[in-house]
N, C-alpha and C. Protein backbone atom coordinates (compact mmCIF):
# COMPACT_ATOMS: atom_id res chain seq x y z
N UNK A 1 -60.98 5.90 -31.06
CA UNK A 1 -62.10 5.79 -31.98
C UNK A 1 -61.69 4.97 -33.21
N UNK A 2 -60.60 4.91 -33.66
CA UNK A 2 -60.29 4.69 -34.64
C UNK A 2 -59.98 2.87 -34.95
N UNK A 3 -59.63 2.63 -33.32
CA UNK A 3 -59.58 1.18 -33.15
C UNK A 3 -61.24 0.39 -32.82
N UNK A 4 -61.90 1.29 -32.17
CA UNK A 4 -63.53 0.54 -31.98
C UNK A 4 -63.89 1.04 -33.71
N UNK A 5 -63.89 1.99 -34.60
CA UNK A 5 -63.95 1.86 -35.61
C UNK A 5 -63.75 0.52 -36.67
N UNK A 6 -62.57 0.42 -36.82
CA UNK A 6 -61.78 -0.81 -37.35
C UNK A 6 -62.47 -1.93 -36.68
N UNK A 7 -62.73 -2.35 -35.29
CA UNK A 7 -63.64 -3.45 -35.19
C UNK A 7 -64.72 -3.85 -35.67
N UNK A 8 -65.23 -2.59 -35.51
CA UNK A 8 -66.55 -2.70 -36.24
C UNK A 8 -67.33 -3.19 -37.42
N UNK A 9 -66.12 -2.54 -38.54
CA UNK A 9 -65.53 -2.71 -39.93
C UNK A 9 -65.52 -4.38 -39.76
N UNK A 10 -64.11 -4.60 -38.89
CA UNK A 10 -64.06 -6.09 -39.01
C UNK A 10 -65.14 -7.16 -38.76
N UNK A 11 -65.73 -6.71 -37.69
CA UNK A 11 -66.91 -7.29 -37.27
C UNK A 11 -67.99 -7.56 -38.55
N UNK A 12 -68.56 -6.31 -38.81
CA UNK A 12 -69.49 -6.31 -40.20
C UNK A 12 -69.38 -6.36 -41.65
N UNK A 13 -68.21 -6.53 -41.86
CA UNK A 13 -67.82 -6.47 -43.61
C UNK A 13 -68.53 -7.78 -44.44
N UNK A 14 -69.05 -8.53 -43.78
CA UNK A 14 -70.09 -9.36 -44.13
C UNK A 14 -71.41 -9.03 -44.58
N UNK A 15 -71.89 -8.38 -43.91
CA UNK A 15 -73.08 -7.13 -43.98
C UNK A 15 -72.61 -6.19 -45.05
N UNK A 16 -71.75 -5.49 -45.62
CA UNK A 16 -71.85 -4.52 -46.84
C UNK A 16 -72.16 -5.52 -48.17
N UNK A 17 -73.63 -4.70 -48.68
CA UNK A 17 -74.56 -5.08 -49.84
C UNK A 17 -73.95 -4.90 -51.27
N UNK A 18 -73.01 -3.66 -51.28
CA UNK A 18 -72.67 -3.47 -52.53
C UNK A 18 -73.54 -2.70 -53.22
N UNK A 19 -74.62 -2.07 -52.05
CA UNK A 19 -75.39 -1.26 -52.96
C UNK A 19 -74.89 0.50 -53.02
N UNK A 20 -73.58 0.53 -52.64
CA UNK A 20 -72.83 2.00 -52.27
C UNK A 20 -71.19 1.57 -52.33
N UNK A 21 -70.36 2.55 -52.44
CA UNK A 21 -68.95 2.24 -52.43
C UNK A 21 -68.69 1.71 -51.13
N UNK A 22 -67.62 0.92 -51.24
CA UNK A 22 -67.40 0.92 -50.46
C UNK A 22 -66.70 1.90 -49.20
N UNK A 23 -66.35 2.79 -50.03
CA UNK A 23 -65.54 3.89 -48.74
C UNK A 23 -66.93 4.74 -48.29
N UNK A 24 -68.05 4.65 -49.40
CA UNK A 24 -69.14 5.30 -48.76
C UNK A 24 -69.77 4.49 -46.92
N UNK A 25 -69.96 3.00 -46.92
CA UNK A 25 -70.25 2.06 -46.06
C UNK A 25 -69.15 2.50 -44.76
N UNK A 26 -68.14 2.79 -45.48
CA UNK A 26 -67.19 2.41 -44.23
C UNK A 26 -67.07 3.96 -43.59
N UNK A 27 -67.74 5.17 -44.42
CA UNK A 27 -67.78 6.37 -43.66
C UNK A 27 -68.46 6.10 -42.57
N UNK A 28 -70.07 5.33 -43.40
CA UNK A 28 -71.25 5.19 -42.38
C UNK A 28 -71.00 4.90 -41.00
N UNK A 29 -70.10 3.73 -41.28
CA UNK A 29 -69.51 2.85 -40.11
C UNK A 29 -69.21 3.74 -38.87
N UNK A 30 -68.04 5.05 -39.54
CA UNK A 30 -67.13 5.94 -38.96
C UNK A 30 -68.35 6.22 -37.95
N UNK A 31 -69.09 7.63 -39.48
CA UNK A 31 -70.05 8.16 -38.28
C UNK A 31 -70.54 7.61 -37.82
N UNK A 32 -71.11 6.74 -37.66
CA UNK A 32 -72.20 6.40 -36.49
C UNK A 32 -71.74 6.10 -35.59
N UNK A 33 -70.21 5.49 -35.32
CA UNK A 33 -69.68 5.24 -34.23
C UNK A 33 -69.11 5.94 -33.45
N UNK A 34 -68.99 7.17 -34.39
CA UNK A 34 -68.79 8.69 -33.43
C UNK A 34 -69.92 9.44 -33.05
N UNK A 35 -71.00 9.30 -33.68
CA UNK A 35 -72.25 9.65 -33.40
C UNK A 35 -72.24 9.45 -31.64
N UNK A 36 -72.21 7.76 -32.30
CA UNK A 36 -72.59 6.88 -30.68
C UNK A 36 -71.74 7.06 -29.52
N UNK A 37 -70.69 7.66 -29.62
CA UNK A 37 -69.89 7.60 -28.83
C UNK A 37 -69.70 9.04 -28.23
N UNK A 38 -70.03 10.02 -29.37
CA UNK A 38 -70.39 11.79 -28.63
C UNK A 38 -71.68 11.69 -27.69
N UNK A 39 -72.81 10.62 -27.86
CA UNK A 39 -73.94 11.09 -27.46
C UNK A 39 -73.67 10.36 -26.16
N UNK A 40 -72.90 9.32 -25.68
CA UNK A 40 -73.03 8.94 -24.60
C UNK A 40 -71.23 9.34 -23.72
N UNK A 41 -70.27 10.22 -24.32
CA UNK A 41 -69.54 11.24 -23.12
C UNK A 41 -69.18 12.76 -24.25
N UNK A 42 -69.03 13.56 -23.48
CA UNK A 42 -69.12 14.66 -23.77
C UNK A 42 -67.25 14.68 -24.36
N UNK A 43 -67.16 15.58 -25.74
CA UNK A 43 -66.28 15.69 -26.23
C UNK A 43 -65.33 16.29 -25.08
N UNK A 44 -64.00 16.47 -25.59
CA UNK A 44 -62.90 16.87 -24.68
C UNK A 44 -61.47 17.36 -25.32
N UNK A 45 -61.61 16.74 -26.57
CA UNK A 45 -59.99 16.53 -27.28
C UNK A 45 -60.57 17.60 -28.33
N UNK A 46 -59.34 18.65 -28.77
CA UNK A 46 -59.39 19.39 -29.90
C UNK A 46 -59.94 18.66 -31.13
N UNK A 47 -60.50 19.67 -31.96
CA UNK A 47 -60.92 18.96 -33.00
C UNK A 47 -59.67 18.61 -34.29
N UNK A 48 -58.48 19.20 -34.11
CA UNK A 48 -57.17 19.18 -34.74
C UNK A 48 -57.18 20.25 -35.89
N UNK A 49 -58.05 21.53 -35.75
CA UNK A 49 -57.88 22.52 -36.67
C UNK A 49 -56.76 22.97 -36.70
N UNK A 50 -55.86 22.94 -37.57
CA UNK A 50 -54.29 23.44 -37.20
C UNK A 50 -54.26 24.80 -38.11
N UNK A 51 -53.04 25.93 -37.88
CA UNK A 51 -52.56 26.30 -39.09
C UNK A 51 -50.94 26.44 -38.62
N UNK A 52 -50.50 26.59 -39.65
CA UNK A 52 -49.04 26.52 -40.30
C UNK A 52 -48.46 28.51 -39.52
N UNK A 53 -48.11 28.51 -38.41
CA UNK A 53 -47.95 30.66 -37.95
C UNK A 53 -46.80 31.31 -38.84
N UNK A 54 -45.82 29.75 -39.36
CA UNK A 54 -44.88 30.42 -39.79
C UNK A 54 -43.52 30.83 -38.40
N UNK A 55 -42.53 31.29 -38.50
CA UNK A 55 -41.73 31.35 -37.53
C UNK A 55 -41.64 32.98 -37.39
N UNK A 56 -42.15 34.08 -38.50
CA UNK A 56 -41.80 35.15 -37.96
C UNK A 56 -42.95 35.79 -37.36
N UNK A 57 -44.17 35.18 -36.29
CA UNK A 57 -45.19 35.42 -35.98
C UNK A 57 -45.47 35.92 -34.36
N UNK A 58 -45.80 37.21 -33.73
CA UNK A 58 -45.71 37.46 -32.47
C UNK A 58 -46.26 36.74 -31.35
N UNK A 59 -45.54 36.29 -30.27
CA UNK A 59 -46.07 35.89 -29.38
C UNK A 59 -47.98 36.30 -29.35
N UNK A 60 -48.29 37.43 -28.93
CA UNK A 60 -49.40 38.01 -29.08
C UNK A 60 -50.22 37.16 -30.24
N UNK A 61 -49.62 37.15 -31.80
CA UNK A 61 -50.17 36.86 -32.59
C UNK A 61 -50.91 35.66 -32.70
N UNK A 62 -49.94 34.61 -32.07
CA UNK A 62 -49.94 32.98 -32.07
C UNK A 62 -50.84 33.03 -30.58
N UNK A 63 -51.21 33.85 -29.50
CA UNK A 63 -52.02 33.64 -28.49
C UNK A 63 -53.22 34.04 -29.04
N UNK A 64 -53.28 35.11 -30.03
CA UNK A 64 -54.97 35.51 -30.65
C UNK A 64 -55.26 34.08 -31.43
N UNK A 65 -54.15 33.97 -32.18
CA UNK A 65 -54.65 33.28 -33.08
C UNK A 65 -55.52 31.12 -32.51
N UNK A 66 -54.15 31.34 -31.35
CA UNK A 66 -55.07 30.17 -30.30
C UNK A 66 -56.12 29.91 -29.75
N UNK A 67 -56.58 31.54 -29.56
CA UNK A 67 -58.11 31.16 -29.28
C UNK A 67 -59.23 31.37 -30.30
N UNK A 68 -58.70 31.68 -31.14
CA UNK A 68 -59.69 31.85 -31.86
C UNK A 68 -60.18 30.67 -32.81
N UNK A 69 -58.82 29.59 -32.46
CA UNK A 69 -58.66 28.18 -32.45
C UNK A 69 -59.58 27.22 -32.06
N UNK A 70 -59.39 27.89 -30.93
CA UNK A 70 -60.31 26.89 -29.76
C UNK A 70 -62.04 27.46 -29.40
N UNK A 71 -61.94 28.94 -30.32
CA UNK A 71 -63.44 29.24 -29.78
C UNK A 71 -63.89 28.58 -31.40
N UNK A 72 -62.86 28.61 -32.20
CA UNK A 72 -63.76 27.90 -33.62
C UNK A 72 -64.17 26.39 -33.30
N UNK A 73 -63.38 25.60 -32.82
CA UNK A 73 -63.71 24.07 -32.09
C UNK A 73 -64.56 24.25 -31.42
N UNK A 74 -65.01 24.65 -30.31
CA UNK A 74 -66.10 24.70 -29.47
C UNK A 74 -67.46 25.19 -30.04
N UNK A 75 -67.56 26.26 -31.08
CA UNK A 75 -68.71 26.57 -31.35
C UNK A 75 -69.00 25.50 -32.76
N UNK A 76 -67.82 25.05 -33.33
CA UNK A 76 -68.28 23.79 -33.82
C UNK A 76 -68.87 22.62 -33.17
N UNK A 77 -68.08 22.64 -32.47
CA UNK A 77 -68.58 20.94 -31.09
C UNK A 77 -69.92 21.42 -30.51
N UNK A 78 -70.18 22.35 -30.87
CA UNK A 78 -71.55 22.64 -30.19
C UNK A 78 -73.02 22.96 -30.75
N UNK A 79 -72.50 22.68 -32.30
CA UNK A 79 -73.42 22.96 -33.50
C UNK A 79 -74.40 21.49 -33.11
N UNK A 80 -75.41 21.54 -33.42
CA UNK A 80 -76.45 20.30 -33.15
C UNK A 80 -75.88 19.20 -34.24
N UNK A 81 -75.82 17.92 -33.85
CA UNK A 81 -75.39 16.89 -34.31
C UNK A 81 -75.61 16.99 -35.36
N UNK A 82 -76.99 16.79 -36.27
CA UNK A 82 -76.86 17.06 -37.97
C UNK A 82 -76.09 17.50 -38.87
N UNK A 83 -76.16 18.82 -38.07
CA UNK A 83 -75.34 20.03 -38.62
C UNK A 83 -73.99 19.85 -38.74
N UNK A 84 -73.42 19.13 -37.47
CA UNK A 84 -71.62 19.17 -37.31
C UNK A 84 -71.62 18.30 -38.26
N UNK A 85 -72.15 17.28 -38.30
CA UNK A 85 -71.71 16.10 -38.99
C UNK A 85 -71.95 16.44 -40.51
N UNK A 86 -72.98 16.84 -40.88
CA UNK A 86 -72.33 17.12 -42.45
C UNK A 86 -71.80 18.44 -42.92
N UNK A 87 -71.83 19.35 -41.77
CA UNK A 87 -70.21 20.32 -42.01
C UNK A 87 -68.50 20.15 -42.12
N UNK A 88 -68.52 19.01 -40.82
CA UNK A 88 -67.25 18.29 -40.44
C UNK A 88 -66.92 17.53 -42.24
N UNK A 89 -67.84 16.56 -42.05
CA UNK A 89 -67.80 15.91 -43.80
C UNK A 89 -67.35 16.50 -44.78
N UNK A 90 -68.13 17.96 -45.34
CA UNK A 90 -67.74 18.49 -46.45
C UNK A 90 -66.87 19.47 -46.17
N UNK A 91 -66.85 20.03 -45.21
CA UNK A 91 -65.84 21.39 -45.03
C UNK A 91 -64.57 21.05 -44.92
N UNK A 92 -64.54 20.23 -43.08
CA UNK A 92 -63.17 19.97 -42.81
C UNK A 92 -62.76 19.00 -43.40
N UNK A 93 -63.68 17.75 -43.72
CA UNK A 93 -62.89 16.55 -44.53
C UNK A 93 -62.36 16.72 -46.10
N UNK A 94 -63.31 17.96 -46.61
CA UNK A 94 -63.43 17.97 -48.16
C UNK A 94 -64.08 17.14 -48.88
N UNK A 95 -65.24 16.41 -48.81
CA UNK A 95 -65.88 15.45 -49.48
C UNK A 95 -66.72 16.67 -50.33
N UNK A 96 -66.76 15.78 -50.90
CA UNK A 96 -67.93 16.65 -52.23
C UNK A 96 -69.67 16.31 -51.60
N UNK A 97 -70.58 17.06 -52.07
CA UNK A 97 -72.05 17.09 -51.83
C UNK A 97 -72.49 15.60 -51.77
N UNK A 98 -71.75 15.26 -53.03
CA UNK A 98 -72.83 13.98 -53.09
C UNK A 98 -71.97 12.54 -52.45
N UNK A 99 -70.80 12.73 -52.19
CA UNK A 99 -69.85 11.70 -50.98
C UNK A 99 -70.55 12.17 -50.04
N UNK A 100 -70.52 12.73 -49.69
CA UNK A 100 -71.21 13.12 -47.92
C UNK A 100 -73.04 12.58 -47.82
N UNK A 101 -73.71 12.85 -48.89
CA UNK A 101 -74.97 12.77 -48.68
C UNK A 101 -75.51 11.36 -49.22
N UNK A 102 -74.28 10.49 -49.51
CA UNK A 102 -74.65 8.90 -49.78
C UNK A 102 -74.03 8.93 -48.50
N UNK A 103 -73.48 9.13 -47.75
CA UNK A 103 -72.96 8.63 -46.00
C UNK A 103 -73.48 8.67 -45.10
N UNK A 104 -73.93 10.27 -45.50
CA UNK A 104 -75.58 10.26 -44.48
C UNK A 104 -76.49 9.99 -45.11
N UNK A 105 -77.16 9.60 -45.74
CA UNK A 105 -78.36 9.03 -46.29
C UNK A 105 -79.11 10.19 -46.64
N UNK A 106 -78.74 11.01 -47.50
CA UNK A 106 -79.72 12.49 -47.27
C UNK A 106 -79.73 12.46 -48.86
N UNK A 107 -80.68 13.57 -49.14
CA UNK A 107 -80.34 14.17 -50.53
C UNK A 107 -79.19 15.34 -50.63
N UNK A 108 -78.80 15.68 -51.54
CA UNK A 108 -77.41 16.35 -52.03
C UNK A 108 -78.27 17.88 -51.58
N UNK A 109 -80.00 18.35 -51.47
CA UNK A 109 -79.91 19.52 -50.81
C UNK A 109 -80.38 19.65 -49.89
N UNK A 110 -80.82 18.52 -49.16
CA UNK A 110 -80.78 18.33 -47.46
C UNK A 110 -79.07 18.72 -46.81
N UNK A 111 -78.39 18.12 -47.63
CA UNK A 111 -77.18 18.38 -47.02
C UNK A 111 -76.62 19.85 -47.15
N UNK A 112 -77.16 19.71 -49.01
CA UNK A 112 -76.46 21.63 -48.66
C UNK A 112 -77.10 22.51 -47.50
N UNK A 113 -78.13 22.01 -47.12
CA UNK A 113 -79.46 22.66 -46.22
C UNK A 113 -78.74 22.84 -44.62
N UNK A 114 -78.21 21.65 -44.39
CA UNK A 114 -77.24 21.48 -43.60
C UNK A 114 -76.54 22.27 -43.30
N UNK A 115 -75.27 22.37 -44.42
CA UNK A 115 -73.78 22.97 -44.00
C UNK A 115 -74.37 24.30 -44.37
N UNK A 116 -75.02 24.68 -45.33
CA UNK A 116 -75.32 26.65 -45.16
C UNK A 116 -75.37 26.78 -43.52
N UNK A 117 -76.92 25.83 -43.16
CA UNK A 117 -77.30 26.45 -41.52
C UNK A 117 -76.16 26.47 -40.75
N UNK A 118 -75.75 25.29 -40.74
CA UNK A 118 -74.32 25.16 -39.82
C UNK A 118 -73.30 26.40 -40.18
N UNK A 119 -72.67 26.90 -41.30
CA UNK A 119 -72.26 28.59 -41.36
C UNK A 119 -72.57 29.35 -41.24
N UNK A 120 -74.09 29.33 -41.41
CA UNK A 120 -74.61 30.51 -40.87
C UNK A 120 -74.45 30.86 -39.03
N UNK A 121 -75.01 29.96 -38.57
CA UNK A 121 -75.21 30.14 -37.16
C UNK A 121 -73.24 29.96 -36.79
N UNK A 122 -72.60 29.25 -37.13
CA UNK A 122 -70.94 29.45 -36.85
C UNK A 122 -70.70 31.23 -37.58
N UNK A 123 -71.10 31.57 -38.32
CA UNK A 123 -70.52 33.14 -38.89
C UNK A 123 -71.12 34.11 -37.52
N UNK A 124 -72.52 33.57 -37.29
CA UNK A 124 -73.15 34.41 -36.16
C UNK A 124 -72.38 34.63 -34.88
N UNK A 125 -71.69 32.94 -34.68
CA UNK A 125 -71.38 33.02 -33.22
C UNK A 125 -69.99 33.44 -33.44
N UNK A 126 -69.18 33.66 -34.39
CA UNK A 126 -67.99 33.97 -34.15
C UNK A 126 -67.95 35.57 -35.05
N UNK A 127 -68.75 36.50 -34.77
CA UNK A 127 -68.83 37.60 -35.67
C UNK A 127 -68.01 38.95 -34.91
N UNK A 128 -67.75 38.48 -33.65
CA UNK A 128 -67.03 39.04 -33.24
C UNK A 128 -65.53 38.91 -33.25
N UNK A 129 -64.96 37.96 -33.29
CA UNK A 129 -63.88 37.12 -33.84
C UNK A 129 -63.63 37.82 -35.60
N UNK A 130 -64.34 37.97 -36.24
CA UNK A 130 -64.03 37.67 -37.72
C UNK A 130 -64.19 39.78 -37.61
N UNK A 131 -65.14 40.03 -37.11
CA UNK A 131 -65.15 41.91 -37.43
C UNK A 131 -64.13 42.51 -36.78
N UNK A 132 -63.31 43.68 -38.00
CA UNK A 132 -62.18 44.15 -37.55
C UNK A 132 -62.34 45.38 -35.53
């Protein structure tokens, strides 16, 4: 992705107006080319949520903690496109409200509108996961 990305970039940097940052343009670029590229094959590769177990951590521990890895990726990868995409943005990337909502073209509470729904329905589907 990252190389059809960069083409793209190369291809169009003629086309950026200057009416947005530039790292805002070149998000656009990103998403849409991941947009375009989820909607025509189905994801497959982790989303790279990592954490750090530490070395004094139980076998057992590091196998709970793997799936709960992989059921957090999947019920992300499975959130409706809107939603992932400006959760992925502000949550996992860390962009602030209003970086994310000049990338997607939204207002700053369309987007918050966004990432609430998108936690909400992720708190729902993983409530079994998170209750002791």
């Amino acid at each position: 992705m990252t190389q059809e990305i960069f083409l793209k970039v190369f291809e169009s940097v003629g086309s950026f107006r200057y009416e947005s940052s530039f790292a805002t343009w070149l998000y656009r670029v990103a998403v849409n080319t991941c947009m375009n590229f989820q909607r025509d094959r189905k994801p497959t590769e982790s989303l790279g949520v990592t954490d750090d177990l530490g070395s004094s951590v139980s076998p057992e521990t590091i196998c709970e903690q793997g799936e709960l890895q992989r059921k957090i990726e999947a019920e992300i990868a499975s959130l409706p496109s809107p939603l992932k995409v400006a959760f992925l943005l502000v949550v996992v990337e860390g962009m602030t409200y209003r970086e994310a909502s000049e990338i997607l073209n939204l207002s700053v509470d369309a987007l918050r509108m966004r990432v609430c729904r998108a936690r909400q329905i992720l708190r729902e589907k993983l409530k079994d996961y998170t209750e002791g």
